[in-house]
N, C-alpha and C. Protein backbone atom coordinates (compact mmCIF):
# COMPACT_ATOMS: atom_id res chain seq x y z
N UNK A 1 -25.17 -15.90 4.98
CA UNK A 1 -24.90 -14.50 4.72
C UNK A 1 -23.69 -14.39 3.78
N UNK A 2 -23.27 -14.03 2.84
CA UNK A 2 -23.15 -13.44 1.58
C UNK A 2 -21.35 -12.75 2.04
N UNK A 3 -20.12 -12.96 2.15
CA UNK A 3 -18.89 -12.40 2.46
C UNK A 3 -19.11 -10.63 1.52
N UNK A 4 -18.72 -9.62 2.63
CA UNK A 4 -18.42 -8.45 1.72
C UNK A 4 -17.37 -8.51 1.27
N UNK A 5 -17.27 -7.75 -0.05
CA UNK A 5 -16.80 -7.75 -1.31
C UNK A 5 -15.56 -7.00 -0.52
N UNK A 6 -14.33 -7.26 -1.00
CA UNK A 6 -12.93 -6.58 -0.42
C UNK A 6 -13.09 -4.71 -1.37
N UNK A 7 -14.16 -4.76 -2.16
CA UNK A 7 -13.98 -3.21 -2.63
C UNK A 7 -15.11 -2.72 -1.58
N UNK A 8 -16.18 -3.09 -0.92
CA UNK A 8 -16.83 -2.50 0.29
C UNK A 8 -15.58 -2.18 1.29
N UNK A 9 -15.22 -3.57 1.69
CA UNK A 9 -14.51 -2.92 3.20
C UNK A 9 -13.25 -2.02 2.75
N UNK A 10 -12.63 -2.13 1.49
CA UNK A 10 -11.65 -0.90 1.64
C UNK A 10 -12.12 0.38 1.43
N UNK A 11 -13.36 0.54 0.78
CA UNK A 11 -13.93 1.92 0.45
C UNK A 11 -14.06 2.18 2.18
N UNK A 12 -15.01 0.78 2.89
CA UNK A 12 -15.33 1.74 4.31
C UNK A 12 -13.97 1.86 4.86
N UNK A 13 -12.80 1.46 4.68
CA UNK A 13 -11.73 1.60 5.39
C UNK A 13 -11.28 3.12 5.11
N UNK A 14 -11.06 4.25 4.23
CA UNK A 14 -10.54 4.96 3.22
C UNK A 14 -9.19 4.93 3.64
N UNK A 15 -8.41 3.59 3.03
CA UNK A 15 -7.30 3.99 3.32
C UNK A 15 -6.77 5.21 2.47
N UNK A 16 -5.96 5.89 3.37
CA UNK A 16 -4.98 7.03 2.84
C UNK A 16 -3.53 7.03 3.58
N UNK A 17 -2.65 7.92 3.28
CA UNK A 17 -1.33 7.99 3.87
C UNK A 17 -1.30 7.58 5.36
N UNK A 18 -1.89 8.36 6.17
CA UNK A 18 -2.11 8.55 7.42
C UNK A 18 -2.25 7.35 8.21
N UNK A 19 -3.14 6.35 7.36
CA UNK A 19 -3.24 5.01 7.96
C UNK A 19 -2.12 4.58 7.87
N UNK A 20 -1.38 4.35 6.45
CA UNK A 20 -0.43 3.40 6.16
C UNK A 20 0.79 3.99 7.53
N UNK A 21 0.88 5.12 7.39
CA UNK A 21 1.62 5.75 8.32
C UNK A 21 1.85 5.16 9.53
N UNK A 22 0.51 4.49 10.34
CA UNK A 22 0.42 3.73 11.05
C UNK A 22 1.14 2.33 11.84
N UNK A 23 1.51 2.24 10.15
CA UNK A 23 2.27 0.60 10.31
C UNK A 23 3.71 0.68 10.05
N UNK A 24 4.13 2.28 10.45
CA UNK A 24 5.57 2.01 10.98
C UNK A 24 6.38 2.97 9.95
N UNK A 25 5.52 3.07 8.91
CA UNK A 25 6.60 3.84 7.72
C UNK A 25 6.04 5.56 7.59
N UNK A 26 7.46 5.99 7.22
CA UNK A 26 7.26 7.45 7.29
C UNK A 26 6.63 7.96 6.23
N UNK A 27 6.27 9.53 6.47
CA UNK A 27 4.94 9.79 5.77
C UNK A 27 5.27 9.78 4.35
N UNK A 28 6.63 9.98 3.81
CA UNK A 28 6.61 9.85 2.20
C UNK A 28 6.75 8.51 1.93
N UNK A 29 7.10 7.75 2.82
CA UNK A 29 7.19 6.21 2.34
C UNK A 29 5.90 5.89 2.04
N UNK A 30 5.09 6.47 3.17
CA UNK A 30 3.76 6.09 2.88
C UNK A 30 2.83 6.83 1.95
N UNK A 31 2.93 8.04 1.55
CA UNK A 31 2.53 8.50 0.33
C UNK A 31 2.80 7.72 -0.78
N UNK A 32 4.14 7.22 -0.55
CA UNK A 32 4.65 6.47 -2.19
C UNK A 32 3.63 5.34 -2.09
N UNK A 33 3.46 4.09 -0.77
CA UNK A 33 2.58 3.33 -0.72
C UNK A 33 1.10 3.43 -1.68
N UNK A 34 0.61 4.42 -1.22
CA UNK A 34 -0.61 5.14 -1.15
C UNK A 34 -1.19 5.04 -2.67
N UNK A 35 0.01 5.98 -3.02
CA UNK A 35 -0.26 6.13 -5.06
C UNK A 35 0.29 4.34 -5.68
N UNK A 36 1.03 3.83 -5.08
CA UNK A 36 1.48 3.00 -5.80
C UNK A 36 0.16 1.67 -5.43
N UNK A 37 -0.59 2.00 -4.57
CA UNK A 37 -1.66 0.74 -4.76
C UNK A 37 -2.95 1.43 -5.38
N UNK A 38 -3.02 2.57 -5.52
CA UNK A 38 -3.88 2.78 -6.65
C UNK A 38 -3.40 2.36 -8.04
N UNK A 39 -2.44 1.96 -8.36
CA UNK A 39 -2.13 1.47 -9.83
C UNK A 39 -0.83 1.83 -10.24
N UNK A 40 -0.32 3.67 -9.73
CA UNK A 40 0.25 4.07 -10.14
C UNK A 40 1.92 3.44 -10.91
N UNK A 41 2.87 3.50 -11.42
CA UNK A 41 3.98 3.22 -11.94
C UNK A 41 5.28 4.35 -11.03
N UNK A 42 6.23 3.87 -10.61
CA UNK A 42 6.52 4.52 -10.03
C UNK A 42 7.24 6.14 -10.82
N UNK A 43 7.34 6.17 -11.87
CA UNK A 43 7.16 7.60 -12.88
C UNK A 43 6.16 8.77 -12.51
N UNK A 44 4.87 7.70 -12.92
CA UNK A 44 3.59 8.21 -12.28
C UNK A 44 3.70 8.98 -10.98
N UNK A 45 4.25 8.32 -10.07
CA UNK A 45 4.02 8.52 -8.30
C UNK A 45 5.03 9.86 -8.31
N UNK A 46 6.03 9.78 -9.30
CA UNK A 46 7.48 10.86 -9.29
C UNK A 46 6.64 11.60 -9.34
N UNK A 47 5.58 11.59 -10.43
CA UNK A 47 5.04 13.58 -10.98
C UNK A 47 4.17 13.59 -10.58
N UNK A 48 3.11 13.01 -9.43
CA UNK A 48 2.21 13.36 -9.18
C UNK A 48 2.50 14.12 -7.18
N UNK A 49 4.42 13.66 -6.95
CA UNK A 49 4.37 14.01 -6.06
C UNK A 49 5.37 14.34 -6.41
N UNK A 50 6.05 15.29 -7.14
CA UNK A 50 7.42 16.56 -7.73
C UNK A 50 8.50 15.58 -7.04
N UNK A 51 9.13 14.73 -7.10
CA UNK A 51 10.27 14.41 -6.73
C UNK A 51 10.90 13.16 -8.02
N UNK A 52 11.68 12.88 -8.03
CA UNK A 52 12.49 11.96 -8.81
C UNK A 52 12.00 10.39 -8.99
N UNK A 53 11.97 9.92 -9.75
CA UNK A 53 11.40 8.64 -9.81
C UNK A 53 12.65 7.34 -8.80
N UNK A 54 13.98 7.80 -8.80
CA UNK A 54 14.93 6.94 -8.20
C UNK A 54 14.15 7.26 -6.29
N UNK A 55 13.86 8.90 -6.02
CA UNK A 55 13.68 9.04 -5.12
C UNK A 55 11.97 8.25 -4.47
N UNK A 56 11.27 7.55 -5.49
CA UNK A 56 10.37 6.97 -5.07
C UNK A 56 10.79 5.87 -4.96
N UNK A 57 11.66 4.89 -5.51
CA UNK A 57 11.78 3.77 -5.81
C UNK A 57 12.71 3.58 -4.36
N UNK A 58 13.31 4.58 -4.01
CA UNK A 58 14.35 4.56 -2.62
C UNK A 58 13.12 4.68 -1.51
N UNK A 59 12.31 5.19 -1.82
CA UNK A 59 10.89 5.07 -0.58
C UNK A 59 10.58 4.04 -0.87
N UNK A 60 10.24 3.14 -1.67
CA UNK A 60 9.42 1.94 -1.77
C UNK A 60 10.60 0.73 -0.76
N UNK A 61 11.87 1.00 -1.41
CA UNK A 61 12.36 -0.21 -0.65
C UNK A 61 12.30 0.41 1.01
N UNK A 62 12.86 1.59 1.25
CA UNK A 62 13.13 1.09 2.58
C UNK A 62 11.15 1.16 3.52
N UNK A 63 10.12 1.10 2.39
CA UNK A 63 8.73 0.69 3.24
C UNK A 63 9.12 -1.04 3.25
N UNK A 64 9.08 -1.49 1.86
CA UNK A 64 9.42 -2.72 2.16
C UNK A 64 10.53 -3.60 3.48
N UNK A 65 11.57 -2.61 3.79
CA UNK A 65 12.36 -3.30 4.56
C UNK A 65 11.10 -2.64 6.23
N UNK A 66 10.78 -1.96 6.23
CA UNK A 66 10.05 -1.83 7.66
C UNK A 66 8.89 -2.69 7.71
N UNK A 67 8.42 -3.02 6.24
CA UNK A 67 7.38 -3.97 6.77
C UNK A 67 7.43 -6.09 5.84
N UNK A 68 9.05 -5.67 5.98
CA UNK A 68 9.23 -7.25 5.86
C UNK A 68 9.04 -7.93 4.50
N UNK A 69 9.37 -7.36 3.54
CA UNK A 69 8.22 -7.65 2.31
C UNK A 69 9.68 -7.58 1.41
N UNK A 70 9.12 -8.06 -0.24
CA UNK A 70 10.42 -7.95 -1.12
C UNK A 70 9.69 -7.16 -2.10
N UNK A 71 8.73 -6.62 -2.30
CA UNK A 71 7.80 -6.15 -3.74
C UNK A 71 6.76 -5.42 -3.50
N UNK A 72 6.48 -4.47 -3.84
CA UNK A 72 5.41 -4.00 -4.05
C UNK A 72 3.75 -4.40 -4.02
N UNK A 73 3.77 -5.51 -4.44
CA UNK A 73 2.84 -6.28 -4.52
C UNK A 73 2.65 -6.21 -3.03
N UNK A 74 3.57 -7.47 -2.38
CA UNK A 74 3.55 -7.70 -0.87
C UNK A 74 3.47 -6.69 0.01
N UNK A 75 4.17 -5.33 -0.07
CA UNK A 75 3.83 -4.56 0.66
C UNK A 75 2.54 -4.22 0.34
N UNK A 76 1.66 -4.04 -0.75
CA UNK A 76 0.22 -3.36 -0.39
C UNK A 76 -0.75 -4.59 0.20
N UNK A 77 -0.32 -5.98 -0.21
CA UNK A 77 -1.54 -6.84 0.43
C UNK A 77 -0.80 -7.24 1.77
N UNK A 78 -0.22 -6.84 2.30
CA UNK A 78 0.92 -6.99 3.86
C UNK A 78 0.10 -5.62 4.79
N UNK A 79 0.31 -4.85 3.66
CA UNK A 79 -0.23 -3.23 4.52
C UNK A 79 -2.09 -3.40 4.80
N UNK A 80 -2.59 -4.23 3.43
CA UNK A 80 -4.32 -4.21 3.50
C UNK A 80 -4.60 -5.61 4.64
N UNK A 81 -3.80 -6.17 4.75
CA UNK A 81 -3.80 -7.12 5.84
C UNK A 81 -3.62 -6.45 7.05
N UNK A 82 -2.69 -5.94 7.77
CA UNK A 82 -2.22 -5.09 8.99
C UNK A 82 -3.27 -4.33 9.42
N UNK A 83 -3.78 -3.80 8.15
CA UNK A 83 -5.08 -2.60 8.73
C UNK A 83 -6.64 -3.60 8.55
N UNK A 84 -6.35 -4.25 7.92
CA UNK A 84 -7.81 -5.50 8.59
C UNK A 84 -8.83 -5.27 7.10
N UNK A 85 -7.56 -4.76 6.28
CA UNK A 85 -9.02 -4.87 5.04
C UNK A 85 -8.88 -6.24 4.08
N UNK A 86 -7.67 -6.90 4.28
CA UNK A 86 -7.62 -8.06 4.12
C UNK A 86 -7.44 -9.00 4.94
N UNK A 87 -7.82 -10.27 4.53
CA UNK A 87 -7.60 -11.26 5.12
C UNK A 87 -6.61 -12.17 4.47
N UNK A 88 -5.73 -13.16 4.97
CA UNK A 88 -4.69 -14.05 4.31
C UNK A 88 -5.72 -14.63 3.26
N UNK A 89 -7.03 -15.45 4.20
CA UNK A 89 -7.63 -16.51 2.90
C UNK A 89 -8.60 -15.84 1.79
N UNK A 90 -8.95 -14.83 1.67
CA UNK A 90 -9.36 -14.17 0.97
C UNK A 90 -8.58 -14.13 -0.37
N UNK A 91 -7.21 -14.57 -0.26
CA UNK A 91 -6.74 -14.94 -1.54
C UNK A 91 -6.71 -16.44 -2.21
N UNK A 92 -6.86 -17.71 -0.81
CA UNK A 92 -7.58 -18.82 -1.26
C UNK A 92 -8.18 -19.00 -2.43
N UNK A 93 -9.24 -18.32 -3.11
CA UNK A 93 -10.14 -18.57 -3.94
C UNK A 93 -9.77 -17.87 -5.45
N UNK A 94 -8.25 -17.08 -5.55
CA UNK A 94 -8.06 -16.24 -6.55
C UNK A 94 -7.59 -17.86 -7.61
């Protein structure tokens, strides 16, 4: 049988704020999460949610310090791990 594709199980997952919310960080930390693993730049994340770009970049670290991480990167595949849409070896094969 054939592994599903990590864009199936996160579509069936829909992560949104609410989940990330879940894993400890508050709801604008986790909004910033949210936009910033869709692609966004954290500029981007400023104007798509009216606040200051320093004031996103001050949400990003203290998500990172609640969930152990140094980067952005790590916090979204730390956060898609926690909620079960990743797996560690699923990056094995990159």
């Amino acid at each position: 049988m054939a592994k599903e594709s990590l864009t199936n199980r996160t579509d069936r997952t829909k992560i949104n704020p609410s989940t990330l919310e879940s894993l400890g960080l508050a709801r604008r930390e986790a909004e910033v999460l949210f936009w910033t693993g869709k692609g966004y730049t954290a500029q981007e994340v400023a104007e798509v949610m009216t606040i200051s770009e320093l004031t996103v970049k001050k949400h990003l670290q203290n998500g990172y310090k609640k969930l152990g991480v140094k980067n952005r990167t790590l916090a979204i595949t730390t956060s898609l791990e926690r909620l079960g849409v990743l797996e560690a070896n699923d990056w094995t094969s990159c």
